[in-house]
Protein backbone atom coordinates (compact mmCIF):
# COMPACT_ATOMS: atom_id res chain seq x y z
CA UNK A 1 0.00 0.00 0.00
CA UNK A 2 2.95 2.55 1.11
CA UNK A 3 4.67 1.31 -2.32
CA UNK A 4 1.76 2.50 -4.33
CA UNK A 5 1.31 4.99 -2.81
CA UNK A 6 4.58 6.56 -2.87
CA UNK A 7 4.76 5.39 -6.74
CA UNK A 8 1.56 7.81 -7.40
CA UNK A 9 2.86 10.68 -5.51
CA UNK A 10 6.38 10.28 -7.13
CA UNK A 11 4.24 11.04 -10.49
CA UNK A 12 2.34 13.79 -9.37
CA UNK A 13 5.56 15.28 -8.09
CA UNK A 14 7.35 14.64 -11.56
CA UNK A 15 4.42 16.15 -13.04
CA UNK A 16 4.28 19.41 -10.87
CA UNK A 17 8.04 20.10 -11.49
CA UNK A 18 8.04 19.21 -15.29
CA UNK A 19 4.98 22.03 -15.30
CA UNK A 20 7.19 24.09 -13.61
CA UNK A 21 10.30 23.72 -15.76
CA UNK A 22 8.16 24.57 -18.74
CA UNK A 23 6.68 27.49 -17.11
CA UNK A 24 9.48 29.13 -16.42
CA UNK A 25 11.18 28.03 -20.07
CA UNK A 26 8.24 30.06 -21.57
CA UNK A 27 8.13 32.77 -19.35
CA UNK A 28 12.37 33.59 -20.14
CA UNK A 29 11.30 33.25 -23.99
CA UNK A 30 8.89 35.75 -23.68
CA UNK A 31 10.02 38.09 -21.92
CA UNK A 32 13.46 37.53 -19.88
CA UNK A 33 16.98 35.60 -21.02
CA UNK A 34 17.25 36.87 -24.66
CA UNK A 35 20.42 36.94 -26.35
CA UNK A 36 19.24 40.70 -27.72
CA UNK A 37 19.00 44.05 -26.28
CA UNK A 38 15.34 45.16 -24.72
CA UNK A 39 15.63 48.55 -26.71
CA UNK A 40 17.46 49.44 -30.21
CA UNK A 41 16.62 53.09 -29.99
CA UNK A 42 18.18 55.53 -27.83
CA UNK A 43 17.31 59.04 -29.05
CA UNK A 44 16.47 62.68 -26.58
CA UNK A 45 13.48 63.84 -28.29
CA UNK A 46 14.02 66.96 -26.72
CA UNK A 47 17.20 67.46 -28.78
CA UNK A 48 16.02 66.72 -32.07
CA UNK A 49 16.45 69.25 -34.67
CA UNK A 50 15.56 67.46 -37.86
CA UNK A 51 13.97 63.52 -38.95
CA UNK A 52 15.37 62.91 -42.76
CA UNK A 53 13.81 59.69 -44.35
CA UNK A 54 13.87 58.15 -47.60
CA UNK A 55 10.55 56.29 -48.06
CA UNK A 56 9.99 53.34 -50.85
CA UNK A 57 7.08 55.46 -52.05
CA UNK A 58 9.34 57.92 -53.15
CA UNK A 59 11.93 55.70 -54.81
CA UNK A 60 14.14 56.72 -51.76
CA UNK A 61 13.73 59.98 -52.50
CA UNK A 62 14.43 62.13 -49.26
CA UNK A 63 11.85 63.57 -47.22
CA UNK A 64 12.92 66.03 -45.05
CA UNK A 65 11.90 67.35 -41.51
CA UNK A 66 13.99 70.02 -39.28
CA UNK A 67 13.27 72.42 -36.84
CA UNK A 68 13.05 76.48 -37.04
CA UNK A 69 12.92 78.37 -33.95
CA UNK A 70 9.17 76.57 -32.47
CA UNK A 71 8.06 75.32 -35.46
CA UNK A 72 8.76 71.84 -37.93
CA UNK A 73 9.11 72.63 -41.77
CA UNK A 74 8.93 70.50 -44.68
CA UNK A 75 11.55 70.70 -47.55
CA UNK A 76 9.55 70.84 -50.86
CA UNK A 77 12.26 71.04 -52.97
CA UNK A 78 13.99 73.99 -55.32
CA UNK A 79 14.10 76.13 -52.08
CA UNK A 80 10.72 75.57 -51.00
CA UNK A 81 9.52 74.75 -47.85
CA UNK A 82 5.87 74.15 -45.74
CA UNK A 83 4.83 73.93 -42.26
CA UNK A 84 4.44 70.83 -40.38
CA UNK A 85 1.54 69.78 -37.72
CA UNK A 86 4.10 69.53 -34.16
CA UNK A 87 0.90 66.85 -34.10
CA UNK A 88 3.04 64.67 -36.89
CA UNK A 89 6.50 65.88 -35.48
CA UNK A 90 4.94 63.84 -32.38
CA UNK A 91 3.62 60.89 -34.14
CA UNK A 92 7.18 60.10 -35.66
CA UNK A 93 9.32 60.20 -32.47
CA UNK A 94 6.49 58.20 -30.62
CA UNK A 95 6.52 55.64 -33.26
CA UNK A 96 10.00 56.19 -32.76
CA UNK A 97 10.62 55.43 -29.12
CA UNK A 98 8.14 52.61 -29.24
CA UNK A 99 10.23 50.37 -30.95
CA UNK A 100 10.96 47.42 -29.19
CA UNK A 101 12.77 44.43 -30.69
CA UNK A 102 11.17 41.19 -30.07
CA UNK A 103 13.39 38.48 -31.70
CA UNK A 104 16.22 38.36 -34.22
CA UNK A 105 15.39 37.39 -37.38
CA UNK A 106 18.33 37.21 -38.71
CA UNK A 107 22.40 37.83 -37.98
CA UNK A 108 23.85 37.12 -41.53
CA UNK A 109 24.48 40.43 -43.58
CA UNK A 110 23.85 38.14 -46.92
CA UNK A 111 20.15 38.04 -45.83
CA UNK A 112 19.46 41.82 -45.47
CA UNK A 113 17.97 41.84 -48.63
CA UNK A 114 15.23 39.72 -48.15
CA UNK A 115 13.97 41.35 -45.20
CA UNK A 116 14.26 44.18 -47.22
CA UNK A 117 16.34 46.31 -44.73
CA UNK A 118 19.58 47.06 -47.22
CA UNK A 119 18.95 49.99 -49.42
CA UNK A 120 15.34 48.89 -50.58
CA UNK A 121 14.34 49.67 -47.52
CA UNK A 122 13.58 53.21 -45.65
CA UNK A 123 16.10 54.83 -44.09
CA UNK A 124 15.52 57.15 -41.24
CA UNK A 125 18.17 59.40 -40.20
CA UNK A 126 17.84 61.62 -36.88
CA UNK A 127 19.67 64.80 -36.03
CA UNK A 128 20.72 66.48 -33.29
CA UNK A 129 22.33 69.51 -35.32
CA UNK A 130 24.56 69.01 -37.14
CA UNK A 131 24.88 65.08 -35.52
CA UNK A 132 23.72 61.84 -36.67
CA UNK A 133 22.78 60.64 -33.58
CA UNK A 134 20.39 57.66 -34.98
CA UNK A 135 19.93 55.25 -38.17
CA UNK A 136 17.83 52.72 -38.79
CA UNK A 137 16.18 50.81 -42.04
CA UNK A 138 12.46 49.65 -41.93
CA UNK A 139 12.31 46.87 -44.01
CA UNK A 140 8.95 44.55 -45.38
CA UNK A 141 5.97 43.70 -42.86
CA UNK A 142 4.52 40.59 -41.60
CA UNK A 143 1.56 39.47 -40.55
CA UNK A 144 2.51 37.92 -37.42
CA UNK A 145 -0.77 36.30 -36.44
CA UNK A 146 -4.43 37.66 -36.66
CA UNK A 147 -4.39 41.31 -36.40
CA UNK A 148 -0.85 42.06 -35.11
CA UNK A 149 1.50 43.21 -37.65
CA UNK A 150 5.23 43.57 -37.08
CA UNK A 151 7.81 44.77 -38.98
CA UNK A 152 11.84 44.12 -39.93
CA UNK A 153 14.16 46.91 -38.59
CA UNK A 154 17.89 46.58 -38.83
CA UNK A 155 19.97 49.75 -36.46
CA UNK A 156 23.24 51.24 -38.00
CA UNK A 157 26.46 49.49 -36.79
CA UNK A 158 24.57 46.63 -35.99
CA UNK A 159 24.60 44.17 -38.64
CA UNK A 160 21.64 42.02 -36.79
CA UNK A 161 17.75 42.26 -38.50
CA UNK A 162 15.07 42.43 -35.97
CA UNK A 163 11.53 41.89 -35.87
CA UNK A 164 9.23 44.98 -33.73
CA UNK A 165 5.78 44.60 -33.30
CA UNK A 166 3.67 47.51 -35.65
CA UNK A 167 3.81 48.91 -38.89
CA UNK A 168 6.17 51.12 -38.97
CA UNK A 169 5.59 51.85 -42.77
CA UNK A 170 1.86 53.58 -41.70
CA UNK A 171 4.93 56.18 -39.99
CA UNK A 172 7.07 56.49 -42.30
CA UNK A 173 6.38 55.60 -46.06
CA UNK A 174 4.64 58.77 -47.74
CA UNK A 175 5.46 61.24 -49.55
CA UNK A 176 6.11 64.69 -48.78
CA UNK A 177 2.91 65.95 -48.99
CA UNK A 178 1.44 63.84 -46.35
CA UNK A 179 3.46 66.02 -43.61
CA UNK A 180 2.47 69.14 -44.80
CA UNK A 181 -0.08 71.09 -42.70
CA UNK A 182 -3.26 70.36 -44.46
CA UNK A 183 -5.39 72.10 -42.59
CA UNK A 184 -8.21 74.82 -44.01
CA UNK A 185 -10.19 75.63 -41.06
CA UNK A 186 -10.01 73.89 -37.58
CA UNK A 187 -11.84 75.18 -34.65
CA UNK A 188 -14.92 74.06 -32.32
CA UNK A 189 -18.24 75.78 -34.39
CA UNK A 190 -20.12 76.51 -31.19
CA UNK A 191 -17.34 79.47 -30.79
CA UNK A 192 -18.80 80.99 -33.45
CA UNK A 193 -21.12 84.16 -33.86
CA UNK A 194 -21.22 85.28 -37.27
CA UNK A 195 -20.24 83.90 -40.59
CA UNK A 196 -19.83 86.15 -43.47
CA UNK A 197 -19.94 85.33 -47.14
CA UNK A 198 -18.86 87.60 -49.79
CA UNK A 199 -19.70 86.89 -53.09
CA UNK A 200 -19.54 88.35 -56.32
CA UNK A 201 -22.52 90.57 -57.86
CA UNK A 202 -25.52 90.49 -54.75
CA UNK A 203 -25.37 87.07 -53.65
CA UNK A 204 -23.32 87.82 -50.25
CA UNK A 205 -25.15 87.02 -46.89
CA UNK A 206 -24.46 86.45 -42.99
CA UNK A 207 -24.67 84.14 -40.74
CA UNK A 208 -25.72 85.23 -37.32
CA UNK A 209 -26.41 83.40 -34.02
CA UNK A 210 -28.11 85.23 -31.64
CA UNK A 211 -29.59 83.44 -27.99
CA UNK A 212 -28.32 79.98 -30.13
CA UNK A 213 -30.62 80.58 -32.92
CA UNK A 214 -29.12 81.55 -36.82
CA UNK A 215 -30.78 83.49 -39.02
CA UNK A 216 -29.80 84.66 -42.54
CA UNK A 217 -29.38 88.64 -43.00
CA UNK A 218 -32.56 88.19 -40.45
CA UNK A 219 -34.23 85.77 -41.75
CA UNK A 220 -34.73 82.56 -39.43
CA UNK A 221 -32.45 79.34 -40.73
CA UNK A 222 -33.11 76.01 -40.97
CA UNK A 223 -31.42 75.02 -37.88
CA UNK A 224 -30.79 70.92 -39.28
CA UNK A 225 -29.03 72.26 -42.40
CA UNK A 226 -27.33 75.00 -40.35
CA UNK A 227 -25.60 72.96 -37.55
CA UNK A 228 -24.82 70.11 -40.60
CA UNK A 229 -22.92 72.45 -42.67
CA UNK A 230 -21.10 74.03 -39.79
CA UNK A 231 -20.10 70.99 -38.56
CA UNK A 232 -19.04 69.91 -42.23
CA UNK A 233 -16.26 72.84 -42.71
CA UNK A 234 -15.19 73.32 -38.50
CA UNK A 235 -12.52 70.70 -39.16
CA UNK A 236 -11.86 70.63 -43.26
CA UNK A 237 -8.64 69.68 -44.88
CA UNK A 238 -6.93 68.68 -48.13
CA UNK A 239 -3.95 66.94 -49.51
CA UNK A 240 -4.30 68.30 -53.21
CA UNK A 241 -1.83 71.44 -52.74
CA UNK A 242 -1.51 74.42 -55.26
CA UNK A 243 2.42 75.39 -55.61
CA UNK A 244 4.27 77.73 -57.84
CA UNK A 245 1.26 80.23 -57.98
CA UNK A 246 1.99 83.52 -59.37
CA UNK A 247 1.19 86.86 -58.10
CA UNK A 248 -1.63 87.37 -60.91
CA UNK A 249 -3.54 83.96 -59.80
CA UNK A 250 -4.14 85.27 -56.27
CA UNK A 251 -4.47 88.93 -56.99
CA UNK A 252 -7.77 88.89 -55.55
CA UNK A 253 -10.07 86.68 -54.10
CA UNK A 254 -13.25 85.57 -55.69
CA UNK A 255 -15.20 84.58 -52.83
CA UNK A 256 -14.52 85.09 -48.78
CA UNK A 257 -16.09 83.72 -45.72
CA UNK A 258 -15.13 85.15 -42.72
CA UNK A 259 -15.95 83.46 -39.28
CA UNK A 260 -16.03 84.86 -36.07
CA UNK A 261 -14.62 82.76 -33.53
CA UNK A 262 -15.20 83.67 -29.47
CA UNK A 263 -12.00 81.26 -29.04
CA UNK A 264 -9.99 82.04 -32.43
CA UNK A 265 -10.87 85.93 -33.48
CA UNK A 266 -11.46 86.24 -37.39
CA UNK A 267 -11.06 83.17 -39.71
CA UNK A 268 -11.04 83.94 -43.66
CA UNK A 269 -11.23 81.37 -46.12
CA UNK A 270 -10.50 83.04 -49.44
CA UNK A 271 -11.19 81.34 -53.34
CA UNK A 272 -9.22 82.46 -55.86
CA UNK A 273 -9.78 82.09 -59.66
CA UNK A 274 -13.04 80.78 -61.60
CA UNK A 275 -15.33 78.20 -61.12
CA UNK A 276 -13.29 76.18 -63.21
CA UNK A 277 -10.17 76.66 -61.33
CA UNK A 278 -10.18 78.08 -57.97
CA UNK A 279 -7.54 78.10 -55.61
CA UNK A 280 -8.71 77.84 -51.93
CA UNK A 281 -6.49 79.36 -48.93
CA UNK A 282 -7.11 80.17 -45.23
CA UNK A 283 -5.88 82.76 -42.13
CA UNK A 284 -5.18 79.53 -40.54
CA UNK A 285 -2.70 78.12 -42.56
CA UNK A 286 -1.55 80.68 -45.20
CA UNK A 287 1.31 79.18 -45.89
CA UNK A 288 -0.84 76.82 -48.12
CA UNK A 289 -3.17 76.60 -51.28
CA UNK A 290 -5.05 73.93 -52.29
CA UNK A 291 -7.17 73.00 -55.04
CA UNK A 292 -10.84 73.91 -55.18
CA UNK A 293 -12.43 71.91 -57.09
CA UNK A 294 -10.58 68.45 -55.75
CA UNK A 295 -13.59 66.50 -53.65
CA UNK A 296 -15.74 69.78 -54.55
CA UNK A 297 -14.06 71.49 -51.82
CA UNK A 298 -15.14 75.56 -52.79
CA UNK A 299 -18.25 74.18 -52.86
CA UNK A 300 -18.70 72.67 -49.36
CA UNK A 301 -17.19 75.61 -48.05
CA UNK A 302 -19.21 78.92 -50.09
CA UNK A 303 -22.67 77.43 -49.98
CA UNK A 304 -25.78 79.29 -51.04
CA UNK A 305 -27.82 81.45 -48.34
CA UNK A 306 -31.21 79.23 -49.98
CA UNK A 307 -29.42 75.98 -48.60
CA UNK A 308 -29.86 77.46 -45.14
CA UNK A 309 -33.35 79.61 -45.40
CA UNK A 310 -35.40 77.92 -43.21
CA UNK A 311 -38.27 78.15 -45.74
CA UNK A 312 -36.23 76.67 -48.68
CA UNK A 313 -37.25 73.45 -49.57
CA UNK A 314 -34.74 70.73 -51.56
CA UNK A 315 -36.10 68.80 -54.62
């Protein structure tokens, strides 16, 4: 009886410690006892002065990102330049820090290319003036399992290619428009009192709120198609930029809308041009044109006073 008994519990024991062994053999794999570093990116965002990449979309062709006084510009080329959203400045030295390797795909330099991280890849370089303080090549993405995406990174100096969870490409691989402040107008539309549209001949009109209730050069408004269009332009933007315009295309505006913002002051949207081809640009970002008639933009934002009368009716 003590014989079988000590055989059973012999087993049980065995079994106990072999769970054990294997627990702690996947618990090292995951997350302790790796023969790689934790991080592979060791940058002071605060000292950044300029992000230069060279994205596959491009054909490698640089994109480039540097600092001036506050703000982030964009190098357009030919001596040209455009503001940058701090808002995207943010987004690529987050993306940035979060890198974490989680294995080693590979430690032979012949295989570089096929995890795309020798020159096919994108190359980020980071500067601290005048310093290369960082390198790094995003190579291809993998789908890792359902819904997880990672992708293959490879760090100057070190000749190892690693795999980080995310897709850094959704970062990184654009063109240079896609950094570009692409804003028209951005700002909360219960701030605002009066809208003001200038048109040509004697089709200009306001828009007034008074005790929360618009009207139409005193005329009530529909309040439905009111609050809907408001809502449609109080956060509008483009990516189909106007550049090289001359002096004669924006001599003067066509059509105006001036808002009156409690937070913001005066916000004017100008059109330039004809029907045909008009060129819209804002107070808030006049740095930048874009083109009117892409996604009938000029026409979302200069509507007609009978799309608001409370009386009109649509067919």
């Amino acid at each position: 009886m003590f014989a079988k008994f000590s055989t059973k519990s012999l087993i049980i024991a065995f079994i106990i410690l072999l769970g054990t062994v294997i627990g702690f053999i996947i618990r090292d794999s995951l997350n302790g006892d790796r023969n790689f570093p934790k991080s592979i990116i060791s940058i002071d965002t605060s000292k950044v002065t300029s992000i230069e990449f060279y994205p596959k979309i491009t054909n490698h062709k640089a994109v480039k990102i540097f600092k001036r006084g506050n703000s982030w510009i964009v190098s357009l080329g030919n001596n040209r330049i455009a503001s940058v959203p701090i808002s995207k400045v943010q987004e690529i030295l987050s993306q940035i820090l979060s890198i974490r390797p989680e294995s080693v795909a590979s430690t032979d330099i012949a295989e570089w290319k096929e995890f795309q991280v020798d020159t096919s890849g994108t190359l980020v370089n980071i500067y601290e003036g005048s310093n290369n303080t960082l390198s790094f090549v995003i190579g291809k993405f993998i789908y890792r399992q359902p819904q997880r995406m990672s992708s293959y990174i490879r760090v100057k100096g070190d000749k190892n290619v690693y795999i980080t969870n995310g897709f850094l490409d959704l970062t990184f691989n654009h063109p240079v428009d896609y950094f570009r402040d692409n804003t028209i107008i951005n700002d909360d539309y219960e701030n605002w009192n009066k809208l003001t549209f200038t048109y040509p001949a004697d089709s200009s009109f306001q828009l007034v709120r008074k005790d929360n209730l618009w009207s139409i050069n005193g005329k009530p408004a529909d309040s439905v198609s009111t609050i809907k269009y408001l809502q449609s332009i109080s956060n509008l933007s483009q990516y189909f930029y106007l550049d090289n315009l001359t002096s004669k295309q924006l001599d003067k505006a066509k059509y105006v809308l001036t808002i009156q913002s409690s937070a913001l002051g005066i916000i004017n949207v100008f059109a330039y041009g004809d029907k045909n081809n008009l060129i819209i640009n804002s107070s808030q970002n006049s740095s930048s044109y874009f083109d009117g008639n892409k996604e009938n933009l000029w026409q979302k934002i200069f509507i007609g006073s009978k799309n608001l009368i409370a009386s009109h009716k649509k067919r």
